[in-house]
N, C-alpha and C. Protein backbone atom coordinates (compact mmCIF):
# COMPACT_ATOMS: atom_id res chain seq x y z
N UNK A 1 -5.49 19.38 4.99
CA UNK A 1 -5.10 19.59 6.36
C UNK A 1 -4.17 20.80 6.47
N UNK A 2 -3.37 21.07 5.36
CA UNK A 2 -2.48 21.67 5.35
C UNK A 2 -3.22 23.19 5.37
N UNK A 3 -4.37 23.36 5.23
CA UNK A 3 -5.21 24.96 4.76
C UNK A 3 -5.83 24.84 6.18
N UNK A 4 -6.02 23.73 6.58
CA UNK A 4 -6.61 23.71 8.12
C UNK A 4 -5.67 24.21 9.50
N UNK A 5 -4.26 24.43 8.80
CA UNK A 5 -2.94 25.12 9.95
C UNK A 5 -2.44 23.42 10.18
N UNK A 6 -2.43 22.32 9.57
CA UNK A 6 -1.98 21.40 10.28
C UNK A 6 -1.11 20.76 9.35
N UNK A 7 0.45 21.36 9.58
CA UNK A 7 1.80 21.08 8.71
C UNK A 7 2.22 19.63 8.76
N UNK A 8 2.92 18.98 7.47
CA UNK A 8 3.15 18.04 7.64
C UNK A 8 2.37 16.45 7.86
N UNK A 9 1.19 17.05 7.76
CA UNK A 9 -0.02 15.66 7.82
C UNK A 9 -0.09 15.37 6.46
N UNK A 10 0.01 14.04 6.44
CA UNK A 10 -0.12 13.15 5.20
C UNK A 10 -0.71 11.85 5.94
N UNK A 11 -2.05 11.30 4.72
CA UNK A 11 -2.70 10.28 5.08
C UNK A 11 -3.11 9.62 3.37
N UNK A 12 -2.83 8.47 3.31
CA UNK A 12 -3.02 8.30 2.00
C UNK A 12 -3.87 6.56 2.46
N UNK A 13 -5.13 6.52 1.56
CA UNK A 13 -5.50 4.94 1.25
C UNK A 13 -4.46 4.15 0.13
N UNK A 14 -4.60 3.15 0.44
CA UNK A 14 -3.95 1.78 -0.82
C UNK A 14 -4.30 0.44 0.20
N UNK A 15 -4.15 -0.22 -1.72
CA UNK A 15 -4.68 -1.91 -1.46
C UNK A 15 -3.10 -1.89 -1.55
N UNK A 16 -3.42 -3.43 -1.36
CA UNK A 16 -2.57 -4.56 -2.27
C UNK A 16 -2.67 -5.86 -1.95
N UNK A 17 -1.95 -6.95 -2.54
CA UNK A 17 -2.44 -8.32 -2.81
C UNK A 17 -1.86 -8.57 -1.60
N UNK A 18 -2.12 -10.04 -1.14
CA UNK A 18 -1.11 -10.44 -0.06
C UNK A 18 -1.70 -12.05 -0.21
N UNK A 19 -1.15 -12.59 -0.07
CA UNK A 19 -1.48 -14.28 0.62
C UNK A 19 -0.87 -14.76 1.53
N UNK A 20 -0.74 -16.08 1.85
CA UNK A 20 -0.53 -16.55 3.52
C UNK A 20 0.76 -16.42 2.90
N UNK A 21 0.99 -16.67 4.58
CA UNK A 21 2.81 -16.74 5.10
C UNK A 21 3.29 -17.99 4.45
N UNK A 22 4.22 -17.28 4.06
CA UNK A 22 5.43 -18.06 3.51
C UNK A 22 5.22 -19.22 2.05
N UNK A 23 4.78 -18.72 1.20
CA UNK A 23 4.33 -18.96 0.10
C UNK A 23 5.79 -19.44 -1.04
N UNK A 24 5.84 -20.33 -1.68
CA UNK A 24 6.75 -20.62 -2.60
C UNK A 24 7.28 -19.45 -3.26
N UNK A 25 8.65 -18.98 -3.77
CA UNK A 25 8.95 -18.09 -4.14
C UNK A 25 8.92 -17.98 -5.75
N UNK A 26 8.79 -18.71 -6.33
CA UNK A 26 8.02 -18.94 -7.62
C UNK A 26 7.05 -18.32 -7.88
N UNK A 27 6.10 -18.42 -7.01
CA UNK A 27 4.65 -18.46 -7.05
C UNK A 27 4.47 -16.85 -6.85
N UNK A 28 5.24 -16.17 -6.07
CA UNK A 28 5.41 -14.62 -5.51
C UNK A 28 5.63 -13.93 -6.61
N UNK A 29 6.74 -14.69 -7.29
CA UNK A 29 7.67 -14.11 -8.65
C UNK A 29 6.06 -14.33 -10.12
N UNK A 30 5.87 -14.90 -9.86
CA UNK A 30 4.88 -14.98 -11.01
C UNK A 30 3.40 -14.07 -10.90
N UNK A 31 2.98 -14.58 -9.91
CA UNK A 31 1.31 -13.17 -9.11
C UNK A 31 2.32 -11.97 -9.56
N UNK A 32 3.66 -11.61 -8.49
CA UNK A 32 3.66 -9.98 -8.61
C UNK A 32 3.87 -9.85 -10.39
N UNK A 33 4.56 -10.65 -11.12
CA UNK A 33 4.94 -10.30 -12.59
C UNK A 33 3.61 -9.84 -13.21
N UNK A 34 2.96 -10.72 -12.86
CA UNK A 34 1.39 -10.33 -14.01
C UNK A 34 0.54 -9.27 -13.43
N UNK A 35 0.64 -9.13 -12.12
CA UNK A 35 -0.11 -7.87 -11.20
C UNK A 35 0.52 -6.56 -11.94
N UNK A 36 1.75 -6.68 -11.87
CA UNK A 36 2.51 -5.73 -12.93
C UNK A 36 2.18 -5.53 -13.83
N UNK A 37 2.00 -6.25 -14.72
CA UNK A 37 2.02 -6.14 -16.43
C UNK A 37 0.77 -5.72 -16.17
N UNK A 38 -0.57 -6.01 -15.50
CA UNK A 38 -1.64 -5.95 -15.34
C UNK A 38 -1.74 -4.28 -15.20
N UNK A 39 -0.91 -3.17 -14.27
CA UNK A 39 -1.08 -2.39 -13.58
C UNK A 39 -0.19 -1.37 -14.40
N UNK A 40 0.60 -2.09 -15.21
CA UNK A 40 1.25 -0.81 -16.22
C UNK A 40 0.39 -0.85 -17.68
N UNK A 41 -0.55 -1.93 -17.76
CA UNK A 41 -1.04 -2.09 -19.32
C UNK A 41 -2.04 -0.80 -19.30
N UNK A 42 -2.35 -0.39 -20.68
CA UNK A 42 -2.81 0.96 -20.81
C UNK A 42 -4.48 0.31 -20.35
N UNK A 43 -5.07 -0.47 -20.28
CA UNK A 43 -6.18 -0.88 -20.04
C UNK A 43 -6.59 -0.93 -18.24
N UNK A 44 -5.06 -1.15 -17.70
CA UNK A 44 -5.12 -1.56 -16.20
C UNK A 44 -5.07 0.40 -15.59
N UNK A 45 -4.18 0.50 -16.65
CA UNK A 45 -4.01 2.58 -16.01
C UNK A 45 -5.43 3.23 -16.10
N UNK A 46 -6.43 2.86 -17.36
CA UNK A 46 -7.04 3.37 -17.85
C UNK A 46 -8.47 3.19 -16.37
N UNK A 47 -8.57 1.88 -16.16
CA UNK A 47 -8.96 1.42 -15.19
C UNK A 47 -9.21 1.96 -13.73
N UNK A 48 -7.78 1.77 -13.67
CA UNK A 48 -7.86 1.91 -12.26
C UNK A 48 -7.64 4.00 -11.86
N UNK A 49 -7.28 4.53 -12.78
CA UNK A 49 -7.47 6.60 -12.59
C UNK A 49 -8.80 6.38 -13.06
N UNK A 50 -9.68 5.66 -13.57
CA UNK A 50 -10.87 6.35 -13.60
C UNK A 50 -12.08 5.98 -12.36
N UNK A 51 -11.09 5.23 -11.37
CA UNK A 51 -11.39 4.81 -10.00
C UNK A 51 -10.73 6.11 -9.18
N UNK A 52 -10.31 7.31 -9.89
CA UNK A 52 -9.61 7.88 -9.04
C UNK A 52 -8.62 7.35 -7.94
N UNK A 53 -8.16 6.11 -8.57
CA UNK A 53 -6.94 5.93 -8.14
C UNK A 53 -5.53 5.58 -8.97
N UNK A 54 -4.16 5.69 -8.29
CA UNK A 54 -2.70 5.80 -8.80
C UNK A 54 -2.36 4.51 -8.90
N UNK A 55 -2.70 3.82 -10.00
CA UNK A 55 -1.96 2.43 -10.11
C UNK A 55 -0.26 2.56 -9.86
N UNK A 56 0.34 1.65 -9.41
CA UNK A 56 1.60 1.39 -8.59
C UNK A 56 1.92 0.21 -8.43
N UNK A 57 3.41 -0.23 -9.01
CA UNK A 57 3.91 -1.44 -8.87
C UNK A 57 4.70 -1.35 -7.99
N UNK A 58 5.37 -2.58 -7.08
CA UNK A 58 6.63 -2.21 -5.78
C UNK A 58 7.01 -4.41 -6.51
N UNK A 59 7.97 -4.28 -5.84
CA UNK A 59 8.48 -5.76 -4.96
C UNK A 59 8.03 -6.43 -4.23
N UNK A 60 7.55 -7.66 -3.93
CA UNK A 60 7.39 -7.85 -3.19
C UNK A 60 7.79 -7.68 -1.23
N UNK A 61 9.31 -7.38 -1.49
CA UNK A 61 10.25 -7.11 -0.46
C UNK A 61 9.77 -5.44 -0.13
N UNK A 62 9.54 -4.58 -1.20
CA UNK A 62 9.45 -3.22 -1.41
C UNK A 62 7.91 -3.04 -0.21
N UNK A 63 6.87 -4.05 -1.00
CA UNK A 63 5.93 -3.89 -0.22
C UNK A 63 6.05 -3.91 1.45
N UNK A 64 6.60 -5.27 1.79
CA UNK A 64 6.82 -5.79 2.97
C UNK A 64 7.74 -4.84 3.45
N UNK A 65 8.41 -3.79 3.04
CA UNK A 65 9.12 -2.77 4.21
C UNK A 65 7.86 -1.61 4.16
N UNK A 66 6.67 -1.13 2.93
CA UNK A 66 6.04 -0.34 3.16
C UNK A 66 5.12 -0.58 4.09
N UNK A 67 4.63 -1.80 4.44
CA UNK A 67 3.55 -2.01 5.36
C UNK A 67 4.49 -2.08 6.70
N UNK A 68 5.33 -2.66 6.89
CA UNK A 68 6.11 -1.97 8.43
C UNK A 68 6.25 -0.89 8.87
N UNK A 69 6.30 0.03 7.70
CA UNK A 69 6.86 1.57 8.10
C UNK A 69 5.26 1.64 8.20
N UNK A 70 4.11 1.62 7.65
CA UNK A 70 2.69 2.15 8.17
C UNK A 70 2.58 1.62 9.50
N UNK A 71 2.72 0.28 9.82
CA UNK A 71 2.55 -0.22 11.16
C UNK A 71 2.86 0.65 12.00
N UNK A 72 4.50 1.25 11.94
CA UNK A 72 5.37 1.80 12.89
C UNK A 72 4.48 3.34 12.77
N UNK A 73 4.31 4.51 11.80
CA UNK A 73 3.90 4.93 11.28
C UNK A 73 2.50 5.28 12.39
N UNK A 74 1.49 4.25 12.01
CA UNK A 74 0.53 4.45 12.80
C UNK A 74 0.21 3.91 14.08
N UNK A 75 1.10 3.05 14.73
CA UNK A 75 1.19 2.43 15.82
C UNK A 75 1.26 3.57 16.96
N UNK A 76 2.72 4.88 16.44
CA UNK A 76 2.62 5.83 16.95
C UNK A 76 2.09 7.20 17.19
N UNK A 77 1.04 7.29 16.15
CA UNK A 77 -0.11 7.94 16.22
C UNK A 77 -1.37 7.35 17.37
N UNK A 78 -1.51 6.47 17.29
CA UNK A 78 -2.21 5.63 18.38
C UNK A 78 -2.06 5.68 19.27
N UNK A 79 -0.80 5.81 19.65
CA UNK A 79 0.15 5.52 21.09
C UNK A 79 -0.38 6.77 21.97
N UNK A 80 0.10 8.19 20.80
CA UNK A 80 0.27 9.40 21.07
C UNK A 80 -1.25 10.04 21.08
N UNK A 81 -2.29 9.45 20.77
CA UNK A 81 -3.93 9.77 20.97
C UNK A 81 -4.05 8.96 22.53
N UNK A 82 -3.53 8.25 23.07
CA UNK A 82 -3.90 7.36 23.84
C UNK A 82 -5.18 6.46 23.78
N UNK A 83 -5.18 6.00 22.40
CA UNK A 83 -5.98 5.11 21.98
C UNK A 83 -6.26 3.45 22.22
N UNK A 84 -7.28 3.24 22.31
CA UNK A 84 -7.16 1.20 22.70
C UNK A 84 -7.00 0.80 22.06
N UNK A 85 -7.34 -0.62 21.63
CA UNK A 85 -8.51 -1.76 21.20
C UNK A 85 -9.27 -1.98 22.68
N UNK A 86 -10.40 -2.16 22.04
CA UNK A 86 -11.32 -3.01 23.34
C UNK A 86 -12.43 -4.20 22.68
């Protein structure tokens, strides 16, 4: 975008795990631990760049402020297209 004259545009894809609301905190602490170990092991790196993608660990808490800031993020891109749902 940036060779196209359009400064400052950044758009990036990513997953990540999620399950229902309000889940035992045990249970959070244990999925994200092994998603981890899973995502730093040389088998999980090896994996997932030859998907052409950036394996990445966060917090659970870490996550839950990154998906607000996309909400907010793209809520106001939307706003500012004058875009629906219909």
């Amino acid at each position: 975008m940036h060779e196209a004259g359009i400064a400052g545009y950044e758009a990036n894809a990513w997953q990540c795990v999620v399950g229902p609301a309000h889940p035992p905190a045990p249970v959070v602490a244990k999925l994200n631990a092994a998603l981890a170990d899973l995502m730093r092991s040389a088998e999980g790196q090896r994996h997932f760049l030859t998907l052409g993608m950036q394996p990445l660990t966060s917090t659970p808490a870490e996550l839950g402020g990154y998906i607000r800031s996309e909400i907010a993020r793209w809520a106001a891109v939307v706003k500012a297209a004058g875009a629906e749902a219909r």
